[in-house]
Protein backbone atom coordinates (compact mmCIF):
# COMPACT_ATOMS: atom_id res chain seq x y z
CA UNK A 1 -61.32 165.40 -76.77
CA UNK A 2 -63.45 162.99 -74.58
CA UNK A 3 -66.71 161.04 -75.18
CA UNK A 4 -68.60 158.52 -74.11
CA UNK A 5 -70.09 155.13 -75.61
CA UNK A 6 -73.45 156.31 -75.31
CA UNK A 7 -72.86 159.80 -77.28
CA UNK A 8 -71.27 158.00 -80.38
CA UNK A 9 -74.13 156.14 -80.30
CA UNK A 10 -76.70 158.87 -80.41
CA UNK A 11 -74.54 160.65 -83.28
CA UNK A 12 -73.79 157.56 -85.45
CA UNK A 13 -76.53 154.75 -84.56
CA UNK A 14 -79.49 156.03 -86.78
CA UNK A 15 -77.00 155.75 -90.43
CA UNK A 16 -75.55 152.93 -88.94
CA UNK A 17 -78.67 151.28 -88.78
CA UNK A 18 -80.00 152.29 -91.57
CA UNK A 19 -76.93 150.66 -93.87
CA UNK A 20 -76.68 147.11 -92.16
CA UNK A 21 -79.35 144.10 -91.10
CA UNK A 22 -78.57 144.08 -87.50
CA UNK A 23 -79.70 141.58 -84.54
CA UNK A 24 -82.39 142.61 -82.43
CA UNK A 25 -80.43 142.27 -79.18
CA UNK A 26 -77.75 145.18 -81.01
CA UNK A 27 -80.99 147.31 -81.15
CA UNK A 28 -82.11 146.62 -78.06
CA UNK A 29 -78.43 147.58 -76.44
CA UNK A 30 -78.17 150.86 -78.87
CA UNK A 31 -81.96 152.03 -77.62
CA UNK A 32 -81.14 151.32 -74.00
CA UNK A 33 -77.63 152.65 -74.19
CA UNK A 34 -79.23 156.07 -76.09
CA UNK A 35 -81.38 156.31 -73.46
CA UNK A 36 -79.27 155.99 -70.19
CA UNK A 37 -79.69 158.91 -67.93
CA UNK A 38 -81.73 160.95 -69.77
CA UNK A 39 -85.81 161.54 -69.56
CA UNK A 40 -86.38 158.60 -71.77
CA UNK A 41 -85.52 156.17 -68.76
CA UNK A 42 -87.68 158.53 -66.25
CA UNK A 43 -86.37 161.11 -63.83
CA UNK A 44 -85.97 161.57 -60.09
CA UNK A 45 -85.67 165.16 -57.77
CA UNK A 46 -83.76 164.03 -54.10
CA UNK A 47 -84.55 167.55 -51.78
CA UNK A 48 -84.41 168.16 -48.36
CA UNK A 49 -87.98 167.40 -46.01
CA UNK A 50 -86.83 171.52 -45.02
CA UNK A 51 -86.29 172.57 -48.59
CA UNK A 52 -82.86 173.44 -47.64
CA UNK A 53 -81.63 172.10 -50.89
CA UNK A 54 -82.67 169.30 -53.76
CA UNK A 55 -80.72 168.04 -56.64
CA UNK A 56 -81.96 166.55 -60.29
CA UNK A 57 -81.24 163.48 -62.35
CA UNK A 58 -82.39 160.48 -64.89
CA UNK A 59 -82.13 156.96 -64.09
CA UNK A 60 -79.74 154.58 -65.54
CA UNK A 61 -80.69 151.74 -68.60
CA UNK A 62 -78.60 148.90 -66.24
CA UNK A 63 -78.22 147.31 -69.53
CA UNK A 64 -75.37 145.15 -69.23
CA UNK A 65 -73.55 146.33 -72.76
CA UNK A 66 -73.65 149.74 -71.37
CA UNK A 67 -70.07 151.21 -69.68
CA UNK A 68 -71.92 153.91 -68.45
CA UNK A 69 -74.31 152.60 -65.35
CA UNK A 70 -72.59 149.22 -64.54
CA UNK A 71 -70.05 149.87 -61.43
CA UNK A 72 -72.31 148.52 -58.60
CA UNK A 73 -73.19 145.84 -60.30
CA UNK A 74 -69.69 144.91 -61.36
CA UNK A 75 -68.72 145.42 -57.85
CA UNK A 76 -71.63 143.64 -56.47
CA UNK A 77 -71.39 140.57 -58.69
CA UNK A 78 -67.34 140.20 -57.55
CA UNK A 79 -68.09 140.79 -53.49
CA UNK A 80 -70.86 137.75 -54.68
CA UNK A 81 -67.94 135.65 -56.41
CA UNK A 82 -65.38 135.89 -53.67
CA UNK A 83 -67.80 134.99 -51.21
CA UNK A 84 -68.37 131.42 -53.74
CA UNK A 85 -64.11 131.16 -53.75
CA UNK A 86 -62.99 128.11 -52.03
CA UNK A 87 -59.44 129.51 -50.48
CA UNK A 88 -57.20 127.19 -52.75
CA UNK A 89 -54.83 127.65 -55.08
CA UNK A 90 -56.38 128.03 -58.66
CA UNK A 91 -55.49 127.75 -62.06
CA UNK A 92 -56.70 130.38 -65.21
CA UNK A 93 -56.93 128.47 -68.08
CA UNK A 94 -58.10 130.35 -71.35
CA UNK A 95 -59.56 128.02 -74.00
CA UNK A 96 -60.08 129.77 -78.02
CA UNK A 97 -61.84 128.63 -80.90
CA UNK A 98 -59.71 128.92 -83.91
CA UNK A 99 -60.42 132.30 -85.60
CA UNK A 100 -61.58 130.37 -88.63
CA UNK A 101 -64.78 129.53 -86.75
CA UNK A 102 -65.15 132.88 -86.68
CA UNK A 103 -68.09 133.78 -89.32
CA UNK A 104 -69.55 130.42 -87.98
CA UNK A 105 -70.21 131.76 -84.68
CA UNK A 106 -71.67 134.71 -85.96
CA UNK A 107 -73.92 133.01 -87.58
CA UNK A 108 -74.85 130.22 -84.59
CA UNK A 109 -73.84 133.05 -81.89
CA UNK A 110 -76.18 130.38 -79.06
CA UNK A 111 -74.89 127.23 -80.21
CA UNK A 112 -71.35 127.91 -80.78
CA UNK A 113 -71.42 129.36 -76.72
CA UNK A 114 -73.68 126.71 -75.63
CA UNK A 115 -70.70 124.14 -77.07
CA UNK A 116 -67.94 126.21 -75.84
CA UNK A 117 -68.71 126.26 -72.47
CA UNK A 118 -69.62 122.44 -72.62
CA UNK A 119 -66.87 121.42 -74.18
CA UNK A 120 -64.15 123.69 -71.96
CA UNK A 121 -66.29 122.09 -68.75
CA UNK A 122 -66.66 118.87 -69.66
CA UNK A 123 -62.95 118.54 -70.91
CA UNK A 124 -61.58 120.24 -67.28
CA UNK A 125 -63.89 117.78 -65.34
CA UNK A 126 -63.30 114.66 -67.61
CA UNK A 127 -59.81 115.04 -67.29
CA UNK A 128 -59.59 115.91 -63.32
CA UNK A 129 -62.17 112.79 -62.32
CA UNK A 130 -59.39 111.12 -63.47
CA UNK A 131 -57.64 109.24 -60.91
CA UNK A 132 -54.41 108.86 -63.60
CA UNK A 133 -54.56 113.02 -62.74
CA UNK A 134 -56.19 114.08 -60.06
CA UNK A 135 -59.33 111.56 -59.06
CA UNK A 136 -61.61 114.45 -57.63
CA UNK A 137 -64.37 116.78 -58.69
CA UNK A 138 -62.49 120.33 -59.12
CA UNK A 139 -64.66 123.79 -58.66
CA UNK A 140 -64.89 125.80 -62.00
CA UNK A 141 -65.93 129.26 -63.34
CA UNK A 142 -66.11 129.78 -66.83
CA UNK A 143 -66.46 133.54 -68.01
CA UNK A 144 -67.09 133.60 -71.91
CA UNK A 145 -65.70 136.75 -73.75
CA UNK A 146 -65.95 137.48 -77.77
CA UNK A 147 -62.94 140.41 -77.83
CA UNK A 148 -59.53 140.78 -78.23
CA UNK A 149 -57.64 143.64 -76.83
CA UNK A 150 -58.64 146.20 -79.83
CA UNK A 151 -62.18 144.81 -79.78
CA UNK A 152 -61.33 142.28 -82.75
CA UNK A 153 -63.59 139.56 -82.46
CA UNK A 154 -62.24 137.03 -80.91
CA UNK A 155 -64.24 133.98 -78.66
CA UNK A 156 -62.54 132.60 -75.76
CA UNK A 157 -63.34 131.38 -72.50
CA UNK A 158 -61.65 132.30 -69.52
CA UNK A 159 -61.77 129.54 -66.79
CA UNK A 160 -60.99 129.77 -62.94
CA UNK A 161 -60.08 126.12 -62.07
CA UNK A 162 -59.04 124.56 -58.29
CA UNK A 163 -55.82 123.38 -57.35
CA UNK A 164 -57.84 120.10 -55.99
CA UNK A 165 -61.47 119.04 -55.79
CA UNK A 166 -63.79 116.63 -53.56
CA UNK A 167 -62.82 112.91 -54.23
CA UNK A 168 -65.21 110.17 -53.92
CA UNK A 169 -64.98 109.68 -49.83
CA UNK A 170 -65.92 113.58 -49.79
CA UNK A 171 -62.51 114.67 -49.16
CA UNK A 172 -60.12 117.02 -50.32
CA UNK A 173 -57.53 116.03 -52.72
CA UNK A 174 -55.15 118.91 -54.25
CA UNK A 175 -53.27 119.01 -57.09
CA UNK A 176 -49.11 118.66 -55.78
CA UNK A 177 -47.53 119.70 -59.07
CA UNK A 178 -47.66 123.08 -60.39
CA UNK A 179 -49.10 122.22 -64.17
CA UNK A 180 -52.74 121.45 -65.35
CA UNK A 181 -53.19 119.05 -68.21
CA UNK A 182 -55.54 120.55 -70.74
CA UNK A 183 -58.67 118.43 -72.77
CA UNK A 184 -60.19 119.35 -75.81
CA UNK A 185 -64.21 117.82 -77.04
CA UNK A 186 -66.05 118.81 -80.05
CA UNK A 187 -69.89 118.30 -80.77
CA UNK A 188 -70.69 119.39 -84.08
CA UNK A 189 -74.31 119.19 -84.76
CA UNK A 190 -76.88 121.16 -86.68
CA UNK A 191 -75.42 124.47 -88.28
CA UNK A 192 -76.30 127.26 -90.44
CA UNK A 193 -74.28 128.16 -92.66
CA UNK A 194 -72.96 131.66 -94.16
CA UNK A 195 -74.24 132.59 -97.51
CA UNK A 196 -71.15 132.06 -99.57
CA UNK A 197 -70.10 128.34 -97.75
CA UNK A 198 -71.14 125.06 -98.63
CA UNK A 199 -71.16 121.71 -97.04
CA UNK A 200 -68.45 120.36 -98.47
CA UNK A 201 -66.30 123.83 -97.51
CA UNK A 202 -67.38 123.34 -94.13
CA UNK A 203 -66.26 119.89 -93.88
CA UNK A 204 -62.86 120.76 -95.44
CA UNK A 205 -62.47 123.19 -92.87
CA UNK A 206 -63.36 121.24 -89.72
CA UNK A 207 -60.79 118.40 -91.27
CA UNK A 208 -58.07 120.91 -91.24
CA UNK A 209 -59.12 122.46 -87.97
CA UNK A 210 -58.61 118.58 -86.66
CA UNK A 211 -55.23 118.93 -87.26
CA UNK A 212 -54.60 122.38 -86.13
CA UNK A 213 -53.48 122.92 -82.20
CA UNK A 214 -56.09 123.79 -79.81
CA UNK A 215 -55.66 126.71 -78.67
CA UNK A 216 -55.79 126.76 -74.39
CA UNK A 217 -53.33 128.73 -72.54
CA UNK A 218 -53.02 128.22 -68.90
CA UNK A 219 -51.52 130.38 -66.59
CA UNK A 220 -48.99 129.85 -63.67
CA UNK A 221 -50.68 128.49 -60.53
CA UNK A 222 -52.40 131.36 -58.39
CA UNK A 223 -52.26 131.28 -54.42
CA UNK A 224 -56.32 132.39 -54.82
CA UNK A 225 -58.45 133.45 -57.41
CA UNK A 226 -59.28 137.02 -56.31
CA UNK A 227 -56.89 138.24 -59.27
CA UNK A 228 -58.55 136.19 -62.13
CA UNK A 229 -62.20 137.09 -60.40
CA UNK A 230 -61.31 141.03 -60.19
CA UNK A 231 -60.17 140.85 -64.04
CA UNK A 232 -63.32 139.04 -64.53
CA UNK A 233 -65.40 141.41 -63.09
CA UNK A 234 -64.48 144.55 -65.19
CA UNK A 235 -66.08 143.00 -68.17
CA UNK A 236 -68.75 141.31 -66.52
CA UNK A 237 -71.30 144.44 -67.37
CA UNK A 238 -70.09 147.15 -69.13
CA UNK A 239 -68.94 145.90 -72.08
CA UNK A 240 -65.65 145.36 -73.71
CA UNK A 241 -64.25 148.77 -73.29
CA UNK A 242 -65.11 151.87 -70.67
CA UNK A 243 -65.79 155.71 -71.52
CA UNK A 244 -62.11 156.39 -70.09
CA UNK A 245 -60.66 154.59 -73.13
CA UNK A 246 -62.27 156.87 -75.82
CA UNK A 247 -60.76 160.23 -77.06
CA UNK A 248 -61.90 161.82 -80.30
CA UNK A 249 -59.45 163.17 -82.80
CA UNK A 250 -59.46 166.13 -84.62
CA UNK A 251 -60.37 164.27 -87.99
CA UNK A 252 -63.47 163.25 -85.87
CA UNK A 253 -62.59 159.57 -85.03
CA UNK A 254 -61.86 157.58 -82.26
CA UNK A 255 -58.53 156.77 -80.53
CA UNK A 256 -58.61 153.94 -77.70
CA UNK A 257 -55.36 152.37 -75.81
CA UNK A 258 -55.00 149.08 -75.77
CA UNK A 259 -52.63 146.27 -74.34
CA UNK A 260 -50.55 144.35 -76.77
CA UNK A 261 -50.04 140.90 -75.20
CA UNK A 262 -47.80 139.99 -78.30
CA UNK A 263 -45.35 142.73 -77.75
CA UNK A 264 -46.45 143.28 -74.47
CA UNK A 265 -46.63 146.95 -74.87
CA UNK A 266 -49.16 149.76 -74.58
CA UNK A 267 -50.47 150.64 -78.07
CA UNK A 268 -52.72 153.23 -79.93
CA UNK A 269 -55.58 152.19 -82.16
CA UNK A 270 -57.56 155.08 -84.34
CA UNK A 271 -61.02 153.60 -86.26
CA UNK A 272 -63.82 155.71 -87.90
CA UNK A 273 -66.58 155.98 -85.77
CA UNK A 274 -69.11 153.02 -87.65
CA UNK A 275 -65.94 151.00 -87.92
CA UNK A 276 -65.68 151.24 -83.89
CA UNK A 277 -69.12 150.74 -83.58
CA UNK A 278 -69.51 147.68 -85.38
CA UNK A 279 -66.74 146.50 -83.46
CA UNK A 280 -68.74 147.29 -80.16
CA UNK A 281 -72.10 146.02 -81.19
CA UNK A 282 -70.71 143.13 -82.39
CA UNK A 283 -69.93 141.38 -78.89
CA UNK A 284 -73.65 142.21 -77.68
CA UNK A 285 -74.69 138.81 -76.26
CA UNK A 286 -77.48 137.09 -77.10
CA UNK A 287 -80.83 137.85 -74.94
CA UNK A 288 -81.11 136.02 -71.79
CA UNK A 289 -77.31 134.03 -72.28
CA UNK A 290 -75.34 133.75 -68.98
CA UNK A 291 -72.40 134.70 -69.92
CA UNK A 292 -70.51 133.17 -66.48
CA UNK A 293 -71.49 129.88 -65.71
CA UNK A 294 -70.18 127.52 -62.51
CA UNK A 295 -69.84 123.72 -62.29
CA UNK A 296 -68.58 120.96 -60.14
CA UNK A 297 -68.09 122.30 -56.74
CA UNK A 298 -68.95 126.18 -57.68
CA UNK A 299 -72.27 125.12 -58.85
CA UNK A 300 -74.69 126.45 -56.78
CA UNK A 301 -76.02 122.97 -55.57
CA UNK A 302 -72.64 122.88 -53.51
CA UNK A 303 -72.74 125.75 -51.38
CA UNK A 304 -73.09 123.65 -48.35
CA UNK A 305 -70.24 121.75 -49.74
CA UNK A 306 -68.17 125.22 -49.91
CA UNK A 307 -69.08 126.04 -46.02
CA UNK A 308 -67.38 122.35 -44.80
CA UNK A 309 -64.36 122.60 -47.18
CA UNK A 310 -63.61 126.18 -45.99
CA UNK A 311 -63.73 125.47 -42.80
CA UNK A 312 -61.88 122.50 -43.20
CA UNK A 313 -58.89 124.39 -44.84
CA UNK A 314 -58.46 126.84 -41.92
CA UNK A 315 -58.19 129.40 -43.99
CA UNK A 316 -57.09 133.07 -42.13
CA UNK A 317 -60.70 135.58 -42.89
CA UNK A 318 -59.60 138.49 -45.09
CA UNK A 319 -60.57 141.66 -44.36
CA UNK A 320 -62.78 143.19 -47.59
CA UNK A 321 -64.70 146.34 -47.94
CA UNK A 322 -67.67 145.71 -48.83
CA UNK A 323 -69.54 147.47 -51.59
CA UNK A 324 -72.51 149.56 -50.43
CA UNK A 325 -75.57 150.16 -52.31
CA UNK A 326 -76.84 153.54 -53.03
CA UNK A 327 -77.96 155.52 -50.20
CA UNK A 328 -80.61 158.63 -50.27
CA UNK A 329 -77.67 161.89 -49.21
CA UNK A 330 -78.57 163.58 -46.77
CA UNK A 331 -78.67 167.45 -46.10
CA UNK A 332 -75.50 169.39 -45.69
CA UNK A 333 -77.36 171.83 -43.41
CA UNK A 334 -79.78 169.62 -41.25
CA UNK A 335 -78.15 166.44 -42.06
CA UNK A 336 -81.69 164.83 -42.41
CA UNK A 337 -82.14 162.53 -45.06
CA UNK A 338 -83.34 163.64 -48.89
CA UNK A 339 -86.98 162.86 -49.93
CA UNK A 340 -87.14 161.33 -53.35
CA UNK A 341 -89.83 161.48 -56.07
CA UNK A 342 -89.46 159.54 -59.52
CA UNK A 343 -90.72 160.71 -62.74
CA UNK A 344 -91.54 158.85 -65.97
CA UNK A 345 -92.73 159.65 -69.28
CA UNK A 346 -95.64 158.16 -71.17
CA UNK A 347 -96.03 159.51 -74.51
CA UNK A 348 -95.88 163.13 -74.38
CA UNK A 349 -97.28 163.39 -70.58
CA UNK A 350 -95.19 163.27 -67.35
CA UNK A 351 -96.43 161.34 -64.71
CA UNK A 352 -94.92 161.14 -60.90
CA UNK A 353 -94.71 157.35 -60.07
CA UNK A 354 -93.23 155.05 -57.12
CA UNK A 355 -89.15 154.66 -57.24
CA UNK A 356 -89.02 151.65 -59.50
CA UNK A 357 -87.49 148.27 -58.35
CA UNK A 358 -84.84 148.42 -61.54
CA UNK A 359 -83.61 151.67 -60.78
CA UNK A 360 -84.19 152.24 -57.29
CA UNK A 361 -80.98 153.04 -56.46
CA UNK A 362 -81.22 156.35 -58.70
CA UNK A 363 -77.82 156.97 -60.42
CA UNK A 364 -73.96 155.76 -58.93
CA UNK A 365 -72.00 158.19 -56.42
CA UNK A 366 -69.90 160.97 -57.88
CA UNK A 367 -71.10 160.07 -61.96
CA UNK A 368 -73.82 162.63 -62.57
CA UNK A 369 -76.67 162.54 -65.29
CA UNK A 370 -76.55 163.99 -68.48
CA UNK A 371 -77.17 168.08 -67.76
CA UNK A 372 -80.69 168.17 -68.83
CA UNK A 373 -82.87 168.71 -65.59
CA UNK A 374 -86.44 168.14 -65.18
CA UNK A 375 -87.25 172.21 -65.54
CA UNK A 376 -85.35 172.33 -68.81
CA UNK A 377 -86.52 168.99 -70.69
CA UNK A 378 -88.77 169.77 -73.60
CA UNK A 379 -89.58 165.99 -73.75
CA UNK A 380 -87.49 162.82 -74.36
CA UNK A 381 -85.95 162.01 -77.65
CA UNK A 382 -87.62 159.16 -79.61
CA UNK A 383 -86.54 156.20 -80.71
CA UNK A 384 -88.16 154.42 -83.29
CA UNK A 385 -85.80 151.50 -83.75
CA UNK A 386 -87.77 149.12 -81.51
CA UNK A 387 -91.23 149.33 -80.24
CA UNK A 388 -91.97 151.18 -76.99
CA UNK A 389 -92.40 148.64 -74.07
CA UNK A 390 -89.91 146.12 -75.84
CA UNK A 391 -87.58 144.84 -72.48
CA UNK A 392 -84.37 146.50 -72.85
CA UNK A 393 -82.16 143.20 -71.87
C-alpha cells in the first residue's frame, strides 16, 4: 500500500516528538510538511469569469525537506545551473568525512559543513592554481548531502569540477590528461563535544583519523556536467527520498528501494515507521545553510567571465525545454482564463486575501491537493509544536 512523507508524519510525529529532544529546524520541517496542501497553508478556488466550471485546492509549504511540493523548484534551480555550466569537460569528485566524525557533526551540524565545504574548495583550488598541475583557476560546484542510499547518515560532498580554468593572462588552460589529483585540509577549531567523549578521546580519535585514507572518489571525466547537475537537482529540495519510494506493509511499516553501490544491485529495506523517521528528520539542514555553494569561476562574481569563455569555446547551443511556471487553466468550454481567489485562516475565522507571493503559483500540474475542499473543511488541524507565525524555513 502507498503513502506519502507527509502522512507518516501526521500519524507518527506527535509520539515521536514527544519521546526525543529534537532541533528546532526538525520541527519546523515536520509542521510545514503536516501542513502542505491542506487549509492550514490557506486555500484557493480557480472558476471560470462564466461560471462554466471552478476547481478547489490548498497551497503548498515549499519547504525544501518536503518531497511533496518541490518539482518546479527542482526543475527551476537545474534550467538556472545549466545556464551557469561553462561547456567543458568536468570532473565529479565526491569528498566523505570518515563515519567516525559522525556523532561530531551532529553535534556541530554548522561548523562541521562550514569546514567541509572549505576544506573540499580550498583543497580543489589549491591544488589546480598549481602550475606543477594545472596553473589556472578551475569553476566549482559543491552540493553537500548527509545520506547514504538507505538514508544512513552519511556526510559527503559532491563536487562538479572543470576540465581547465582561467590562468593568469585570462586564458583558458584545460586539463590534457584524463585524471584529477585530489587534496585534503583540516581546520579543527572550537568543538562541542557529545556527552559521553572527552578531550583526550577526541584527540585519540583525530590522531588515528590522521592516519586513515581520505576518503574522495572521483569519477571518470564527463564531456559536460548536465549528468552530475540533473543528479544534483533531484535532491536539491525534496529531501533524501520521494513519495514514490514508500510502500507500507501489512505489519504497518515501511518498505523503500534503494541502490546498492557496493553490490551494485537494487535492494529492499523495511524500518518501523519512528525508525524511518528519525532517519528522515535527521538530514534536515540547518536554518538558512546553502546547501550548494559555487567558487572560482562559478561564483557569481564571474558571470561576465562565463559569457567570454563560452563564446570563446564555440560551443554548438543545445536545444532545452524550458520549465514553465504555473499558469491559471483555462476553461474547457470558453477557453477563457480561470479567476482565482486565495483563502487563509486566522484562528478559527476564514478570511479571502490577495494570492500570496510564496505560493502564487497555487499547487504543481497534474499533483492534486489533499481531498478536503473548501465546502467540506471544518477548520485546519492544529499544531502546537511551534508557535503560530514561526517562518517555516
Amino acid at each position: 500500500m502507498r503513502t506519502t512523507v507527509s502522512e507518516l508524519i501526521r500519524q507518527e510525529f506527535p509520539a515521536y516528538a514527544a519521546r526525543r529532544k529534537l532541533r528546532i529546524e526538525e520541527h519546523k520541517a515536520a509542521q510545514a510538511m503536516m501542513a502542505c496542501r491542506t487549509s492550514v497553508m490557506g486555500s484557493f478556488e480557480y472558476s471560470c469569469p462564466e461560471g462554466h466550471e471552478s476547481w478547489q485546492g490548498h497551497h503548498s509549504c515549499h519547504h525544501r525537506s518536503c518531497p511533496q511540493c518541490n518539482g518546479q523548484a527542482k526543475a527551476a534551480w537545474l534550467d538556472k545551473t545549466l545556464d551557469r555550466l561553462l561547456p567543458c569537460d568536468h570532473f565529479h569528485v565526491v569528498m566523505t568525512l570518515p563515519h567516525e566524525l559522525n556523532d561530531l557533526w551532529r553535534h556541530n551540524r554548522v561548523w562541521f559543513s562550514q569546514t567541509l565545504f572549505a576544506c573540499a574548495a580550498d583543497s580543489l583550488k589549491q591544488m589546480l592554481v598549481d602550475p606543477r598541475h594545472l596553473g589556472a583557476i578551475p569553476g566549482l560546484m559543491l552540493a553537500e548531502h548527509t545520506w547514504g542510499r538507505s538514508l544512513i547518515f552519511h556526510p559527503h560532498v559532491h563536487c562538479l569540477v572543470t576540465a581547465g580554468g582561467v590562468d593568469a593572462a585570462d586564458q583558458w588552460r584545460a586539463i590534457d590528461s584524463d585524471f584529477l589529483l585530489p587534496g585534503r585540509a583540516l581546520d579543527i577549531r572550537k568543538l562541542a563535544l557529545p556527552g559521553d567523549c572527552s578531550v583526550r578521546d577526541i584527540r585519540r580519535l583525530l590522531f588515528l583519523l590522521a592516519r586513515k585514507p581520505r576518503h574522495v572518489r572521483i569519477e571518470k571525466r564527463y564531456s559536460h556536467g548536465r549528468g552530475v547537475a540533473g543528479y544534483l537537482a533531484r535532491y536539491v529540495k525534496g529531501g533524501p527520498i520521494g513519495n514514490r519510494r514508500l510502500t507500507c506493509t501489512a505489519q504497518n511499516k515501511l518498505r523503500f528501494r534503494y541502490f546498492d553501490h557496493r553490490s551494485h544491485q537494487h535492494r529492499w529495506l523495511t524500518l518501523e515507521r519512528q525508525q524511518f523517521l528519525a532517519r528522515l528528520l535527521s538530514h534536515v539542514p540547518p536554518a538558512w545553510r546553502q546547501r550548494v555553494r559555487y567558487y572560482g569561476l562559478y561564483h557569481s562574481h564571474r558571470r561576465q567571465l562565463r559569457s567570454r569563455l563560452g563564446e570563446q569555446m564555440h560551443a554548438p547551443q543545445i536545444a532545452r525545454t524550458r520549465t514553465r511556471l504555473f499558469q491559471p487553466p483555462r476553461c474547457r468550454q470558453c477557453k477563457r482564463p480561470y479567476q482565482s481567489r486565495h483563502w487563509r485562516f486566522h484562528g478559527n475565522y476564514l478570511y479571502q486575501v490577495s494570492a500570496p507571493r510564496r505560493v502564487r503559483q497555487g499547487v504543481e500540474v497534474g499533483v492534486p491537493s489533499r481531498p478536503n475542499t473548501l465546502s467540506g473543511d471544518t477548520g485546519p488541524p492544529h499544531f502546537s509544536f511551534l508557535p503560530s507565525g514561526t517562518p517555516l524555513n
